[in-house]
C-alpha atoms as a PDB file:
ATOM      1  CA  UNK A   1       6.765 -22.075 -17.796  1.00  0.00           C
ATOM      2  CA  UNK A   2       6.916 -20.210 -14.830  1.00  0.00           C
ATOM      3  CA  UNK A   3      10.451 -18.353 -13.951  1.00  0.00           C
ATOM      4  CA  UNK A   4      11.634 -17.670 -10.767  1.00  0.00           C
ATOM      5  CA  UNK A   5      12.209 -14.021 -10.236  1.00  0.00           C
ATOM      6  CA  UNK A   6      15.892 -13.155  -9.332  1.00  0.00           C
ATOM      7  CA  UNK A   7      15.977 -11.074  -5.663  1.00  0.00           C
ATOM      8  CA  UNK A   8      18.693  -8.366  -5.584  1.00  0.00           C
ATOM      9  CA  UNK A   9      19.404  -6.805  -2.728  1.00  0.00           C
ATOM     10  CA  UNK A  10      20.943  -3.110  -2.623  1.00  0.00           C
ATOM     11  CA  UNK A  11      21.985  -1.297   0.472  1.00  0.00           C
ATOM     12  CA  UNK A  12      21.504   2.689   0.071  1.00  0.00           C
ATOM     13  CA  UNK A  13      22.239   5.727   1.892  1.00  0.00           C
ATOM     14  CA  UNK A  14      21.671   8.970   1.723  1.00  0.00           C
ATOM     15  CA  UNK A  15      24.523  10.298  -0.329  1.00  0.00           C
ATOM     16  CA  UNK A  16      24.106  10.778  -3.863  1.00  0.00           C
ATOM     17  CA  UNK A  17      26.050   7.394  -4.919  1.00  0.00           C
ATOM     18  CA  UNK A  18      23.284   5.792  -2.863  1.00  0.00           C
ATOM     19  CA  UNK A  19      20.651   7.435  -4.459  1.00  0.00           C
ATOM     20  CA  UNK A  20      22.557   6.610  -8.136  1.00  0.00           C
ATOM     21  CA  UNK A  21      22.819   3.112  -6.765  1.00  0.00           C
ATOM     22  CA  UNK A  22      19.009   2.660  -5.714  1.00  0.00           C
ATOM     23  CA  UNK A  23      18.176   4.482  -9.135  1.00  0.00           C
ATOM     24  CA  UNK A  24      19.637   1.746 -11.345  1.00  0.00           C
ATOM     25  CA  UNK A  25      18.794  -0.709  -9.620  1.00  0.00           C
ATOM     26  CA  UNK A  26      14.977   0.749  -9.950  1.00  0.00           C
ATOM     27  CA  UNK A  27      15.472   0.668 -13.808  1.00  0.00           C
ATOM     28  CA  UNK A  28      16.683  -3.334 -13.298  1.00  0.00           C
ATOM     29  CA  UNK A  29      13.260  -3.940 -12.156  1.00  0.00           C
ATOM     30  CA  UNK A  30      11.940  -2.519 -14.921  1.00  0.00           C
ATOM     31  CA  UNK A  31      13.389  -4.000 -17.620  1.00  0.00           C
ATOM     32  CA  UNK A  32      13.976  -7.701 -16.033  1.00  0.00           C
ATOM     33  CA  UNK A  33      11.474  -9.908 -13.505  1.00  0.00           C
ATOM     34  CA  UNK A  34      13.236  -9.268 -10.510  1.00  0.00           C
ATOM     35  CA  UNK A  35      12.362  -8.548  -7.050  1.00  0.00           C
ATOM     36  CA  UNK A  36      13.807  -5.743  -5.403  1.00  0.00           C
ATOM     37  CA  UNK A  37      14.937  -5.281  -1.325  1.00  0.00           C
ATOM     38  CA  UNK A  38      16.473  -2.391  -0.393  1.00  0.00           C
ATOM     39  CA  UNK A  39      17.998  -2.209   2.565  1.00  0.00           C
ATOM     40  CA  UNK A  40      18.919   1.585   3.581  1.00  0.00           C
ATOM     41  CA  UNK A  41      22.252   1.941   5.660  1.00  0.00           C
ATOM     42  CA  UNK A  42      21.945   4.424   7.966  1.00  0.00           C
ATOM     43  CA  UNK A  43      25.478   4.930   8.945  1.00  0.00           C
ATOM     44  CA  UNK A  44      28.610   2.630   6.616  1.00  0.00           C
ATOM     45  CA  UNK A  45      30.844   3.394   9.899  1.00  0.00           C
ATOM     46  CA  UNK A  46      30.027   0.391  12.005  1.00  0.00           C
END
């Protein structure tokens, strides 16, 4: 029985609660089958 991995996407910056953010989510991949896409924000100002 094959399972379909679930995609999560996270978008990231440089501050620390993007850094906390891309951390968990690292630890989700871990744990679960999941396939991970960051996408780092350069600048949240647009």
């Amino acid at each position: 029985m094959s399972h379909t991995p679930t995609t999560i996407v996270v978008a990231v910056d440089d501050r620390p609660e993007g850094k906390l953010a891309r951390q968990k989510a690292t630890d989700m991949v871990v744990q679960q089958n999941v396939q991970l896409v960051l996408v780092h924000v350069v600048n949240l100002n647009l």
